[in-house]
Protein backbone atom coordinates (compact mmCIF):
# COMPACT_ATOMS: atom_id res chain seq x y z
CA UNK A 1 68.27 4.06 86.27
CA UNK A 2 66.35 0.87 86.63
CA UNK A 3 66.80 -2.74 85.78
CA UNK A 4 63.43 -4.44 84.47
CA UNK A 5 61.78 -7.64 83.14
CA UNK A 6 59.93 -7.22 79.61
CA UNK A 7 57.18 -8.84 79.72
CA UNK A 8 57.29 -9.89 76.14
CA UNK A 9 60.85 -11.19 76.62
CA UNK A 10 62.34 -14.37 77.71
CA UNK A 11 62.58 -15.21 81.55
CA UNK A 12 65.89 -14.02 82.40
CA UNK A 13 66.49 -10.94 79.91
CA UNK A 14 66.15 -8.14 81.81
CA UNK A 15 66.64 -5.25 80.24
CA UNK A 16 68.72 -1.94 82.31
CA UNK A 17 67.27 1.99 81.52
CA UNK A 18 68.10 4.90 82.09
CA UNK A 19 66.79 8.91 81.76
CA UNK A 20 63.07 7.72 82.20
CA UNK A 21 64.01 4.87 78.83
CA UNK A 22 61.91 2.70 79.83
CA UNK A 23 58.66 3.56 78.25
CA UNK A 24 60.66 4.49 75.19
CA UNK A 25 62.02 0.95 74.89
CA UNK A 26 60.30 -1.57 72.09
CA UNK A 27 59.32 -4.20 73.34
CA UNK A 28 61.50 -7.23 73.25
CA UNK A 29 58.92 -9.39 71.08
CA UNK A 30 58.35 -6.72 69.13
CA UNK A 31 62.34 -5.88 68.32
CA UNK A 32 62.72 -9.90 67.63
CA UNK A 33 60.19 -10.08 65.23
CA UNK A 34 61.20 -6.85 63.37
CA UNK A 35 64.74 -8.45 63.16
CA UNK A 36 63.49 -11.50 62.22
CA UNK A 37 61.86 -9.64 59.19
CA UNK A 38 64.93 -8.15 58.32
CA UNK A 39 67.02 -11.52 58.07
CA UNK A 40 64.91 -12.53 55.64
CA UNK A 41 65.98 -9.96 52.91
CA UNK A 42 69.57 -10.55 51.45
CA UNK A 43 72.16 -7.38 53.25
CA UNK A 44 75.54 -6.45 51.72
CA UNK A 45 78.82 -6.85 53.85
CA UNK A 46 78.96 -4.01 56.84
CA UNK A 47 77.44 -3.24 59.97
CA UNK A 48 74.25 -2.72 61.24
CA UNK A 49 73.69 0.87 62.03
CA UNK A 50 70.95 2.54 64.27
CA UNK A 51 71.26 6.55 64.67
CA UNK A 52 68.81 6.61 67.77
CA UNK A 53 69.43 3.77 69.59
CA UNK A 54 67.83 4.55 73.20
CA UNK A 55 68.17 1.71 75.19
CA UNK A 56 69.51 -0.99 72.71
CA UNK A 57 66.30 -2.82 72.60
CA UNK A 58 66.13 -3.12 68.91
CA UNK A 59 69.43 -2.74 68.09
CA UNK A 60 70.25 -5.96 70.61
CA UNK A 61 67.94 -8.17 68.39
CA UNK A 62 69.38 -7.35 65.10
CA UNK A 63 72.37 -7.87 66.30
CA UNK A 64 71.84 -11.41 67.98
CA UNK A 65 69.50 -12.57 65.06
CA UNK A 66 71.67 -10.98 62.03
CA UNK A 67 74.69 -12.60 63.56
CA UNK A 68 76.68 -9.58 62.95
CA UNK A 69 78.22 -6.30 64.52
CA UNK A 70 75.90 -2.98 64.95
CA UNK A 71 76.54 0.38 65.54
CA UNK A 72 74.50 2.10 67.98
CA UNK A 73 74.62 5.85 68.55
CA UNK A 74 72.75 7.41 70.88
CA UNK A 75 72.55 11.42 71.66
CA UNK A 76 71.61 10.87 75.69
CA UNK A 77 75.19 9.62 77.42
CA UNK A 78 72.98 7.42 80.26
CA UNK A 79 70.74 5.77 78.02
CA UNK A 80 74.46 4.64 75.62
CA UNK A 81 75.53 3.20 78.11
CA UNK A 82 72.24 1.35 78.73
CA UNK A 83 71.95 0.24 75.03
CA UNK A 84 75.49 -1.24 75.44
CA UNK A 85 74.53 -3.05 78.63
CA UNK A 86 71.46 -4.13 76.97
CA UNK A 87 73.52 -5.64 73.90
CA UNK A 88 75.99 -7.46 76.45
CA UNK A 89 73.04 -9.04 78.76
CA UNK A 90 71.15 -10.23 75.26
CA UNK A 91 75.03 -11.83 74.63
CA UNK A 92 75.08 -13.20 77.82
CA UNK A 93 71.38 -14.64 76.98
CA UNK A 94 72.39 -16.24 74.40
CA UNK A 95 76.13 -17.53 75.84
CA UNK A 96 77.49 -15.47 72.94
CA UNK A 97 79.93 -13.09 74.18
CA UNK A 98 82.83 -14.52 72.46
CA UNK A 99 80.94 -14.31 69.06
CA UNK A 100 82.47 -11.79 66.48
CA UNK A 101 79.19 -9.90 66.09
CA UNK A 102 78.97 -9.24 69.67
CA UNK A 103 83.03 -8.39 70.00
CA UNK A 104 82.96 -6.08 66.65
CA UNK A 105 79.65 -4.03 68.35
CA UNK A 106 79.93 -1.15 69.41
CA UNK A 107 77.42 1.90 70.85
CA UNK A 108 78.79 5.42 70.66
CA UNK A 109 77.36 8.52 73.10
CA UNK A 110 76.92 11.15 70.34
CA UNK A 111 74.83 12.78 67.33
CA UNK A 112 73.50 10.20 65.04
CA UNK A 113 73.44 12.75 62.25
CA UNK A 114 77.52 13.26 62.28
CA UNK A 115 78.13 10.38 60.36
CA UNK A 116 82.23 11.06 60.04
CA UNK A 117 82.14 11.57 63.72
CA UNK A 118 80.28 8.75 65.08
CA UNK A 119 82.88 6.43 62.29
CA UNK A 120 85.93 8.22 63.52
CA UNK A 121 84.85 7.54 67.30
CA UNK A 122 84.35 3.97 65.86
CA UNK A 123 88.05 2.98 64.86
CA UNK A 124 90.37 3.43 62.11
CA UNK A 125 88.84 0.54 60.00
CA UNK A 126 86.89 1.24 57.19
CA UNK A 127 82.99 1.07 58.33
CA UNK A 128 80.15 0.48 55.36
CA UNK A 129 76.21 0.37 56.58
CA UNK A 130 74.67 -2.57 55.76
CA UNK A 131 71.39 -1.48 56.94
CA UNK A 132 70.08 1.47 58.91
CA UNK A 133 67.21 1.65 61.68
CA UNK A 134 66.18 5.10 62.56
CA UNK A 135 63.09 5.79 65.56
CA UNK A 136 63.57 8.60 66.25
CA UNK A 137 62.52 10.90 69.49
CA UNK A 138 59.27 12.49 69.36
CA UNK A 139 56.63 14.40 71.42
CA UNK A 140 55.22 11.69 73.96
CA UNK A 141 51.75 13.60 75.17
CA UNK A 142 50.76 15.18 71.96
CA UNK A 143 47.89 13.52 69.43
CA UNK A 144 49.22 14.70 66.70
CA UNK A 145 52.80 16.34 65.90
CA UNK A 146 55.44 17.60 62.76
CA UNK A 147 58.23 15.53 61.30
CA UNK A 148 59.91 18.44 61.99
CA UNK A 149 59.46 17.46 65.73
CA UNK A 150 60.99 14.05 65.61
CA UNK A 151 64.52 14.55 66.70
CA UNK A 152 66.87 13.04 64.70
CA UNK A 153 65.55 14.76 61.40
CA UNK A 154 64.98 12.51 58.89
CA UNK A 155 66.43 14.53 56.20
CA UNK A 156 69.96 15.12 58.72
CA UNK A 157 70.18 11.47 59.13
CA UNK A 158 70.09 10.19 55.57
CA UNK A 159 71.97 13.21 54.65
CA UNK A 160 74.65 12.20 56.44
CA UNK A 161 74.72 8.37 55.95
CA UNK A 162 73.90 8.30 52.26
CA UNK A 163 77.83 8.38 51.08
CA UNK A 164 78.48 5.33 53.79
CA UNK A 165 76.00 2.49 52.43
CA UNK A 166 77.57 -0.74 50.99
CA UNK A 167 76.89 -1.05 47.35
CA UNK A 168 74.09 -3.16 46.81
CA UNK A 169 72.01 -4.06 43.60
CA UNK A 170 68.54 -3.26 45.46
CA UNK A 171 69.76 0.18 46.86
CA UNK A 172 70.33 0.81 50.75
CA UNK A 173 68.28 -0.85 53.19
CA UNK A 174 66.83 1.40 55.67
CA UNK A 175 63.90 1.12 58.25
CA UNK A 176 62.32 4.38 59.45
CA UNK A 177 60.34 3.43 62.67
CA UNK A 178 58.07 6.73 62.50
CA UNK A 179 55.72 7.73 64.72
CA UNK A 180 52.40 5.57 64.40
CA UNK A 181 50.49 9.04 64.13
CA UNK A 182 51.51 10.36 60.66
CA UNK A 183 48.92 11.46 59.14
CA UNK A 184 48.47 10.46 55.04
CA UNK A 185 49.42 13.55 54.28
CA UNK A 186 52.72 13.35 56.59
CA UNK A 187 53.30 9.65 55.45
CA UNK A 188 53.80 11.85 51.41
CA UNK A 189 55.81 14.35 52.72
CA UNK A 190 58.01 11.35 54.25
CA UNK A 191 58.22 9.61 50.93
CA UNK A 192 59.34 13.30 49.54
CA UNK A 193 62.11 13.75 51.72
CA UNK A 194 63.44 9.80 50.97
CA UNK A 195 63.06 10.15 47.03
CA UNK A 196 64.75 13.40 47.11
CA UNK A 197 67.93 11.81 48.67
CA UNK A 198 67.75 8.46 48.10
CA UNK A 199 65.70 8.39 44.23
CA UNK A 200 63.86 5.68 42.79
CA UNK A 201 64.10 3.37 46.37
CA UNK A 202 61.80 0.83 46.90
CA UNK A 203 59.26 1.40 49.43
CA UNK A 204 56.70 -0.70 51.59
CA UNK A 205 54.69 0.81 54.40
CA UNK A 206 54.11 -1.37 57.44
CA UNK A 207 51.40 -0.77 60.22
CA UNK A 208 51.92 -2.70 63.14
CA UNK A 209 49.37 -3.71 66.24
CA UNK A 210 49.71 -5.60 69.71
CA UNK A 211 45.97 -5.02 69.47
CA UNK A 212 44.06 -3.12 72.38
CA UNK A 213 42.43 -0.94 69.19
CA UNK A 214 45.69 0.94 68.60
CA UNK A 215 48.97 1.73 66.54
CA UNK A 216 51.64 0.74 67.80
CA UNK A 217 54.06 1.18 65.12
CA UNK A 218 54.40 2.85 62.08
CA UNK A 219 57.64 2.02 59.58
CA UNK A 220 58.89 2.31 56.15
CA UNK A 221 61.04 -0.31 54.76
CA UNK A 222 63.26 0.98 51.95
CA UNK A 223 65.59 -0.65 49.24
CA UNK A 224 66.74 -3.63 50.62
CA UNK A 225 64.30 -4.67 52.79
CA UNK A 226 61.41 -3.19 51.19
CA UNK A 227 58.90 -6.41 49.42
CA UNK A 228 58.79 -6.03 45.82
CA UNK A 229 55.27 -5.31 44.62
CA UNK A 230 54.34 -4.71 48.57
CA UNK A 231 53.39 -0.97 49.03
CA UNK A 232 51.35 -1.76 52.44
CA UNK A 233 51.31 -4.54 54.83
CA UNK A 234 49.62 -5.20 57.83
CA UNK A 235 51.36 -7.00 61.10
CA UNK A 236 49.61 -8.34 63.97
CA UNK A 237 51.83 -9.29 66.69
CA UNK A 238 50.64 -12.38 69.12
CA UNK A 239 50.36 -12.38 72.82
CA UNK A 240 52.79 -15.14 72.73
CA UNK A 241 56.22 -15.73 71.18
CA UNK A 242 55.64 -18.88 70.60
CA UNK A 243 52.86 -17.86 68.13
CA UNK A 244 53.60 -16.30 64.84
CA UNK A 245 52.15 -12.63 63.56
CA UNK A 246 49.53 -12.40 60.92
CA UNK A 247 50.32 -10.74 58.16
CA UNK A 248 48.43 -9.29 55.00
CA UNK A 249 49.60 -7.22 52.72
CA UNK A 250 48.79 -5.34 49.42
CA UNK A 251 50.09 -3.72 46.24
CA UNK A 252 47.07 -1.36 45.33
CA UNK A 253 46.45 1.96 46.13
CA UNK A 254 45.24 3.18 49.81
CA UNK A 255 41.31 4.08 49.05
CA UNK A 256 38.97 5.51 52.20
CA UNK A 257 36.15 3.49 53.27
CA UNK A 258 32.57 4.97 52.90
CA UNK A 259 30.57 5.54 55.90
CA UNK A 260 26.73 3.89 55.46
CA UNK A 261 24.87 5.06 58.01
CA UNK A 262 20.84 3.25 58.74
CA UNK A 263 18.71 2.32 60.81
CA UNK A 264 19.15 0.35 63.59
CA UNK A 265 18.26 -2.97 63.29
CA UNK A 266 18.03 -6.57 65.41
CA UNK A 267 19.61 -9.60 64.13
CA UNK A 268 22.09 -7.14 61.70
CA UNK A 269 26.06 -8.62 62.08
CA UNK A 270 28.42 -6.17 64.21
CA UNK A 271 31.91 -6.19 64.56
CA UNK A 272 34.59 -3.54 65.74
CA UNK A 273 38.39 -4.31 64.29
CA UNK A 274 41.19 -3.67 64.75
CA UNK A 275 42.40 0.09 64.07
CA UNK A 276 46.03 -0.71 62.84
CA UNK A 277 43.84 -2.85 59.84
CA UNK A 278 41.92 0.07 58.96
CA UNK A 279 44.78 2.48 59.13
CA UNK A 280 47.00 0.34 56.63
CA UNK A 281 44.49 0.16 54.26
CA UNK A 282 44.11 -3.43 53.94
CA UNK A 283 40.27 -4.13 55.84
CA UNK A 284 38.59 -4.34 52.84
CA UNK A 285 40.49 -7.17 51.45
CA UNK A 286 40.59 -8.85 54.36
CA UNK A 287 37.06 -8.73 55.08
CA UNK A 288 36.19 -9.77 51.31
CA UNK A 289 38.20 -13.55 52.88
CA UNK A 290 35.96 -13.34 56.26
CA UNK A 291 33.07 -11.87 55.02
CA UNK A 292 32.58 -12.84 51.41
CA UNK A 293 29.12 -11.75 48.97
CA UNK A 294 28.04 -9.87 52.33
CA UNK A 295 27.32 -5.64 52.20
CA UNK A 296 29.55 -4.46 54.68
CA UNK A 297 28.12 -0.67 56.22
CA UNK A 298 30.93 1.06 58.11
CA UNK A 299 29.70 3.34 61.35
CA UNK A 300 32.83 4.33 62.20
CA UNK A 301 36.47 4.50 60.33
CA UNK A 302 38.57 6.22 63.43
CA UNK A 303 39.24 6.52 66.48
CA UNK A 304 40.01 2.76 68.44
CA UNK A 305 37.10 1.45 67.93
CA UNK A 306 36.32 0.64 63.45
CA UNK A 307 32.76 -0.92 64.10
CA UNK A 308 31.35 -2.25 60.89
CA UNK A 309 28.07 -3.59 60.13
CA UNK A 310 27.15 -6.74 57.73
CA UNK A 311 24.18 -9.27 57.40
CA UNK A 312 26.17 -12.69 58.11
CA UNK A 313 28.85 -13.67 60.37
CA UNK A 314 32.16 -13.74 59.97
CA UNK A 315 34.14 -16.71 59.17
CA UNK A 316 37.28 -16.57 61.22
CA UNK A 317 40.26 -18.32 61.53
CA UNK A 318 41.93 -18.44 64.92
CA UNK A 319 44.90 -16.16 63.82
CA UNK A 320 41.95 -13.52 61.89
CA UNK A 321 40.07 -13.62 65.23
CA UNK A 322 43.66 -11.51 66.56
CA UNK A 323 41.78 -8.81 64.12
CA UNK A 324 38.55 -8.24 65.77
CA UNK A 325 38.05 -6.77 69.12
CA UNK A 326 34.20 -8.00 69.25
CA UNK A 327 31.91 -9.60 66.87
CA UNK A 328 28.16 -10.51 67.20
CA UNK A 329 24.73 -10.07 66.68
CA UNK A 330 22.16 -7.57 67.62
CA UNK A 331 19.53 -8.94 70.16
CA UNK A 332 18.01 -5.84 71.44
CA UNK A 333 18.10 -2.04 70.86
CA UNK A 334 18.76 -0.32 73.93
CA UNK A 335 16.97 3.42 74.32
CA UNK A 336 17.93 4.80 77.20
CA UNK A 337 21.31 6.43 78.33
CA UNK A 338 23.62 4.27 79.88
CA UNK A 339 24.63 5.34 83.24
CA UNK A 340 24.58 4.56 87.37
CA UNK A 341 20.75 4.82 86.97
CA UNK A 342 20.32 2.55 83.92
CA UNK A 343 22.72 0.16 84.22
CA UNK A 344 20.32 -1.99 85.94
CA UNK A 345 18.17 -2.21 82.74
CA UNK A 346 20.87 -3.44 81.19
CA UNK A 347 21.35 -6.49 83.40
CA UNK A 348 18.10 -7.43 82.95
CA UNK A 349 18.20 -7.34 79.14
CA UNK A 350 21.04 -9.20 79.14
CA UNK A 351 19.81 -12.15 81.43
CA UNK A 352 17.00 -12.59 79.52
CA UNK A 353 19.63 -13.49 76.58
CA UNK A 354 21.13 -15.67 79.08
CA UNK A 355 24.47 -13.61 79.09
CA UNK A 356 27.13 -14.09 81.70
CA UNK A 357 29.49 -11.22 80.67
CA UNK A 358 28.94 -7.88 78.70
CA UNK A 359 31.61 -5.61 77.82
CA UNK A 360 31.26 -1.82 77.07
CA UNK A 361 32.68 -1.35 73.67
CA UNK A 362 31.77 2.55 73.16
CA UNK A 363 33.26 5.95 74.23
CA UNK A 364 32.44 6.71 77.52
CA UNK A 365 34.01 9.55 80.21
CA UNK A 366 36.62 7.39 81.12
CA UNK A 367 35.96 8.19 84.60
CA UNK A 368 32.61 6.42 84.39
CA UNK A 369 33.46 3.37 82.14
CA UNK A 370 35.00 1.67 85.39
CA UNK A 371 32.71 2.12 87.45
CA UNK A 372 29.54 1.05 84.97
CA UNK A 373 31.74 -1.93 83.38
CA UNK A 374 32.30 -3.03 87.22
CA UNK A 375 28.93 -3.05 87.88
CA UNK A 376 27.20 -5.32 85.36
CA UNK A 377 30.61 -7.90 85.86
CA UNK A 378 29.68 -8.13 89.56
CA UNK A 379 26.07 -8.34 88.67
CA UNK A 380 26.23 -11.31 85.89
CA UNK A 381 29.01 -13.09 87.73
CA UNK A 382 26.27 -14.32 90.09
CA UNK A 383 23.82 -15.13 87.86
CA UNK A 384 23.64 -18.37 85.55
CA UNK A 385 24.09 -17.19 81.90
CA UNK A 386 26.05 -18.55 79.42
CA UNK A 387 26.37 -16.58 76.48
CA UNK A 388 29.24 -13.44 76.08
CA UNK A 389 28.07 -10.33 74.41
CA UNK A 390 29.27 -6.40 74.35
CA UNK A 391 27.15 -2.90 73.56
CA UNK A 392 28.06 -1.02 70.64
CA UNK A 393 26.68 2.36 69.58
CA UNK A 394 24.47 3.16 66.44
CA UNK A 395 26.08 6.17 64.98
CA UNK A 396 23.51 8.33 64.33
CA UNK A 397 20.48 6.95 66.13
CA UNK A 398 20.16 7.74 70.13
CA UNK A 399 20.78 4.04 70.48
CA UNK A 400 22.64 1.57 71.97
CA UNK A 401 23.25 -2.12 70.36
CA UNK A 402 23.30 -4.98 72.72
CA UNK A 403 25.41 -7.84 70.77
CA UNK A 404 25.92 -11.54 71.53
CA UNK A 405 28.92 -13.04 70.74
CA UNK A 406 29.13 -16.59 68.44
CA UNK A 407 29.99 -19.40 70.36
CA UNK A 408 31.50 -22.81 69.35
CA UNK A 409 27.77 -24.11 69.78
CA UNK A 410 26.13 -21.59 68.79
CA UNK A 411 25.73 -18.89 65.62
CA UNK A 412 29.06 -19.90 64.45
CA UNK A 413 29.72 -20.63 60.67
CA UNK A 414 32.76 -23.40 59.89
CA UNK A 415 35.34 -22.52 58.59
C-alpha cells in the first residue's frame, strides 16, 4: 500500500494504492478529461456506475465533474478500499465532502458482474445506471491478448447491467475502456458482443495518446455518449492541464494506408507521427490540412515509429505539432552501420550541417540506443551548431537518413 503524487494531477491530490494499483491507475489528467467528455452529453437521472473500479482514479473524476453519486465495485478488497479513499481525498480537494454526490457514493468490494448483488449491498433504494465505465483487468506483459482474457467479461458485465439502465431516448450510455491493443479484427468481435445485447446502439471509437509513439487508450463510447455521425476520433492529450487536447475525428470508413517504397533521396520531406493517429484511422485527413496537393509515400504504418515521406513541409499549428514526433529534411544519406565504431562519422556529418543535437529515431537493440544517443549529445553539446535534426531509416535501402529539423528562421512555411 502506498500513497503517491500523480504527476498529471494537481499539487496536493495524492492518490493511495494498493495490491501493486499503482501502475494500473489512469492518470489523473487523463480521468479529468475523459469525464469532462462525458459531461458534455445529456445523462438520465441515476448513478454513475463503474464495474472495475481499481483504485477510484476515474471513477473520482466523474464523480467530482458530473456532480453526482457513483458506484464503484471493485473485485480486489485492498484496492476498494483505495478507490473509496481516493473518492474522499478528490472531495477533500475540492472542499466537497458535504456535497450530495460525494455523501450518496459509494464503492462496494465485490463482482462487478452480479449486478443484484452489488445493488442489494448498495441499500434498499431503488438504484438506475445513468452511465457505465468498464476497464477492465487484462494481461500486463503480453503484446497481444483475447477479450476473453480481460477480466470482467464484457459480455458478463452488460449481461448483467442491461435490465438496470435509466430509460433514455439515445439508449444506455456506456464507455468500454479496452485494451489499446485490439486488434481490427478484435475491435468487430467487440462491436458483436455490444449489438447482440444492446441492438442498434450508437457507437464511436476513440484512440487516445500522451504521445511517446504509443496507445495509450483504447474506448468505445456507446448510446449516450457516443457523437452522432462520429465512428472514430482521435485524442491527443497535452503535457499540461492547462492546455486543451486535440481532437479530430471522422465518419468514414477505416481504410489501410499503402506502403510506397523508393529510393532514397536528399532534400525529400520526412516525418514520423504519432502511432495513436495512424491506428484511429484518421492520418490521412489530417495530413490532407498539413500537407495539402503534396504525394505523401508511407515507409512504415506500425510499430511506434509511422515515418512518412512527402516533397514539402508541413504546415503545423502548435497544437498539430503534439502529432509529430520529428519532421525535417534529408541532408545526407548515411551508408554505413551505425554503431560504437561509426558514430563518429556521424558527428562529423552533422557539424558540417551546423547541428547541435541529433536524435536517433530508428529501432535499435535497446541496449545500444543509450549508449550511441549519449555519445553524439556529449559530442555536439561542445561544439557550436545551431540547427536540431534526427536519423531516420530508409525502409528498404541499407541506408540511414540524416534529417534537419525546420526552425522559426529557417525552412519553415507560415501558417
Amino acid at each position: 500500500m502506498e500513497f503517491a503524487q500523480d504527476a498529471t494531477a494537481p499539487r496536493g491530490l495524492v492518490f493511495f494504492h494498493a495490491n501493486e494499483g499503482k501502475p494500473l491507475a489512469t492518470p489523473w489528467q487523463v480521468a479529468a478529461l475523459r469525464a469532462q467528455a462525458v459531461a458534455k452529453h445529456s445523462l438520465p437521472d441515476g448513478v454513475v456506475l463503474d464495474c472495475a473500479c481499481g483504485s477510484g482514479i476515474q471513477l473520482a473524476a466523474y464523480a467530482s465533474t458530473l456532480r453526482r453519486p457513483v458506484l464503484g465495485v471493485e473485485l480486489d478488497e485492498e484496492r476498494a478500499r483505495a478507490s473509496a479513499v481516493n473518492l474522499r481525498t478528490v472531495a477533500g480537494h475540492g472542499r466537497d465532502e458535504q456535497a450530495t454526490w460525494f455523501l450518496e457514493s459509494l464503492v462496494v468490494a465485490g463482482d462487478g458482474t452480479t449486478a443484484d448483488e452489488v445493488l442489494k449491498a448498495a441499500g434498499p433504494k431503488e438504484t438506475k445506471v445513468a452511465f457505465l465505465h468498464l476497464d477492465p483487468a487484462r494481461p500486463r506483459n503480453s503484446r497481444t491478448h483475447a477479450l476473453e482474457e480481460m477480466k470482467p467479461s464484457l459480455n458478463a458485465v452488460l449481461e448483467a447491467w442491461a435490465p438496470h439502465f435509466a430509460s433514455s431516448s439515445s439508449g444506455p450510455a456506456v464507455l468500454l475502456d479496452l485494451s489499446p491493443r485490439l486488434t481490427g479484427e478484435q475491435r468487430i468481435e467487440v462491436e458483436e458482443i455490444v449489438e447482440r445485447i444492446l441492438p442498434g446502439i450508437e457507437k464511436t471509437w476513440e484512440w487516445t495518446s500522451r504521445g511517446r509513439g504509443r496507445v495509450d487508450r483504447l474506448a468505445l463510447w456507446l448510446g449516450g455518449i457516443a457523437s452522432s455521425g462520429v465512428a472514430r476520433r482521435f485524442v491527443r492529450v497535452p503535457s499540461s492541464l492547462a492546455e486543451r487536447p486535440v481532437m479530430l475525428s471522422t465518419d468514414t470508413k477505416e481504410t489501410t494506408l499503402a506502403l510506397r517504397h523508393h529510393p532514397p533521396k536528399r532534400g525529400e520531406q520526412v516525418s514520423i507521427l504519432d502511432a495513436a493517429l495512424i491506428e484511429s484511422g484518421l492520418v490521412e485527413s489530417w495530413l490532407a490540412s498539413v500537407s495539402p496537393n503534396d504525394a505523401h509515400r508511407w515507409a512504415f504504418t506500425e510499430g511506434r515509429r509511422p515515418q512518412v515521406h512527402h516533397d514539402q513541409p508541413l504546415v503545423l499549428s502548435e497544437q498539430d505539432a503534439w502529432l509529430v514526433q520529428a519532421t525535417g529534411r534529408v541532408v545526407e544519406l548515411l551508408t554505413f552501420a551505425l554503431d560504437e565504431t561509426t558514430v563518429d562519422r556521424l558527428v562529423e556529418v552533422a557539424l558540417e550541417h551546423r547541428m547541435a543535437s541529433v536524435k536517433l529515431r530508428f529501432d535499435l537493440d535497446p541496449a545500444m540506443q543509450p549508449v550511441l544517443q549519449g555519445s553524439l549529445d556529449r559530442q555536439l553539446r561542445r561544439r557550436h551548431g545551431v540547427r536540431e535534426g534526427f536519423v531516420a531509416r530508409h525502409p528498404v535501402a541499407d541506408v540511414l537518413l540524416l534529417c534537419v529539423s525546420p526552425t522559426k528562421d529557417e525552412d519553415s512555411p507560415p501558417i
